[in-house]
C-alpha atoms as a PDB file:
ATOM      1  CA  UNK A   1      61.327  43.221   0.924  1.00  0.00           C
ATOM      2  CA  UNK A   2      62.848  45.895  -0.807  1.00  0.00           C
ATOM      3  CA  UNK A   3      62.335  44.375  -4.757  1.00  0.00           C
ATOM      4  CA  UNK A   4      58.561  44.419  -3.768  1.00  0.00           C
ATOM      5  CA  UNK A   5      58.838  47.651  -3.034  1.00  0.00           C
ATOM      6  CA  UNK A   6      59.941  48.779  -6.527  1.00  0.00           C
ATOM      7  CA  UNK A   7      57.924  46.530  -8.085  1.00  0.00           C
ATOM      8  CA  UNK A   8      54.924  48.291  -6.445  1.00  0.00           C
ATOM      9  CA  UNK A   9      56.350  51.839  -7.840  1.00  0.00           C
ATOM     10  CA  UNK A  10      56.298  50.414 -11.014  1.00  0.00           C
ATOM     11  CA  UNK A  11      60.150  49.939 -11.308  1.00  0.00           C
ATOM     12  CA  UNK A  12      60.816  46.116 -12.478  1.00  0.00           C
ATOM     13  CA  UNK A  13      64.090  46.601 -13.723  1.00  0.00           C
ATOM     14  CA  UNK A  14      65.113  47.958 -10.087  1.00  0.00           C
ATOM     15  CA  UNK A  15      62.894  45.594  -8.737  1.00  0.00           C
ATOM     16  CA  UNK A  16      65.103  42.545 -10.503  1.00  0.00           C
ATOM     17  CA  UNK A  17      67.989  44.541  -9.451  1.00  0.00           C
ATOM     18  CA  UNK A  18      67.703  44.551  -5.917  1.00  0.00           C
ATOM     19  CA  UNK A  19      66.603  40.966  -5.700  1.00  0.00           C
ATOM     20  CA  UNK A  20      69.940  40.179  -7.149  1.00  0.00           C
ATOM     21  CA  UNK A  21      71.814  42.630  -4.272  1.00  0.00           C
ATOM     22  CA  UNK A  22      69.317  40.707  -1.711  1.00  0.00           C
ATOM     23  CA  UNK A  23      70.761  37.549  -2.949  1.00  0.00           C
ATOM     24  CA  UNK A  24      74.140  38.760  -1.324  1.00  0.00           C
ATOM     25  CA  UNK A  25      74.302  39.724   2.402  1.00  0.00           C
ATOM     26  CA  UNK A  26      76.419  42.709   1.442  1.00  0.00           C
ATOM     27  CA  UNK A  27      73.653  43.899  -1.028  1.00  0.00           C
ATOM     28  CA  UNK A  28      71.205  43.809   1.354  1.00  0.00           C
ATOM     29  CA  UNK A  29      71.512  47.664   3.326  1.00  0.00           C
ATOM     30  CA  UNK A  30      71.666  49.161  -0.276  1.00  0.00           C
ATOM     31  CA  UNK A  31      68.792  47.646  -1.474  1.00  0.00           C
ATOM     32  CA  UNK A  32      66.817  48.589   1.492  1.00  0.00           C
ATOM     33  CA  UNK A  33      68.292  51.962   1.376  1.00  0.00           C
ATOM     34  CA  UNK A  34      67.586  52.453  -2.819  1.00  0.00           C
ATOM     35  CA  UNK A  35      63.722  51.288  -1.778  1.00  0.00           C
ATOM     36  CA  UNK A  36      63.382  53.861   1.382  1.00  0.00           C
ATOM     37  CA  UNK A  37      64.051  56.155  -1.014  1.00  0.00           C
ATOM     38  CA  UNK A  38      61.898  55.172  -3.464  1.00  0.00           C
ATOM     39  CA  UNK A  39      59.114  55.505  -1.170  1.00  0.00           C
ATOM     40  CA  UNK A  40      60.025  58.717   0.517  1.00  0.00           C
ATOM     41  CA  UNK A  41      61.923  60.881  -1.885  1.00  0.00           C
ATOM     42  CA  UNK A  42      64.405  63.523  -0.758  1.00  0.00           C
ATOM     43  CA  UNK A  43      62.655  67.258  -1.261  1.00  0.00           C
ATOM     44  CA  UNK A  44      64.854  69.703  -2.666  1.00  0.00           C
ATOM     45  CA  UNK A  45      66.202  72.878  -0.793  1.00  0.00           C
ATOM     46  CA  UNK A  46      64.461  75.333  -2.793  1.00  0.00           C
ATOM     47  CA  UNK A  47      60.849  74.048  -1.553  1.00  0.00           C
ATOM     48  CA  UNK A  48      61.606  74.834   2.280  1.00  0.00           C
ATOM     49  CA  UNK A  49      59.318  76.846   3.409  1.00  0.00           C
ATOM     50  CA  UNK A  50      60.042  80.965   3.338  1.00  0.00           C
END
C-alpha cells in the first residue's frame, strides 16, 4: 500500500495523494513507483565510490 508507505515517512500530504491515484487503476504504478522511491532514494553520481 503505497499511501502507508508515505504515511510511515512522515509524508501525509503524499500519503492523501497517492490514495487518491490508488483510487484510479491508472494511478496505481505511479503511486507505487513515488513510494519505492521514497523508501530507497536514488544516490547521486558524485558519491560513487573513487
Amino acid at each position: 500500500m503505497p499511501w502507508l508507505v508515505l504515511l510511515i515517512k512522515d509524508n501525509p500530504g503524499g500519503a492523501v495523494v497517492a490514495l487518491i491515484m490508488q483510487a484510479t487503476l491508472i494511478g496505481w504504478p505511479f503511486a507505487s513507483i513515488w513510494a519505492w522511491r521514497a523508501v530507497n532514494p536514488l544516490t547521486p553520481a558524485s558519491h560513487s565510490k573513487q
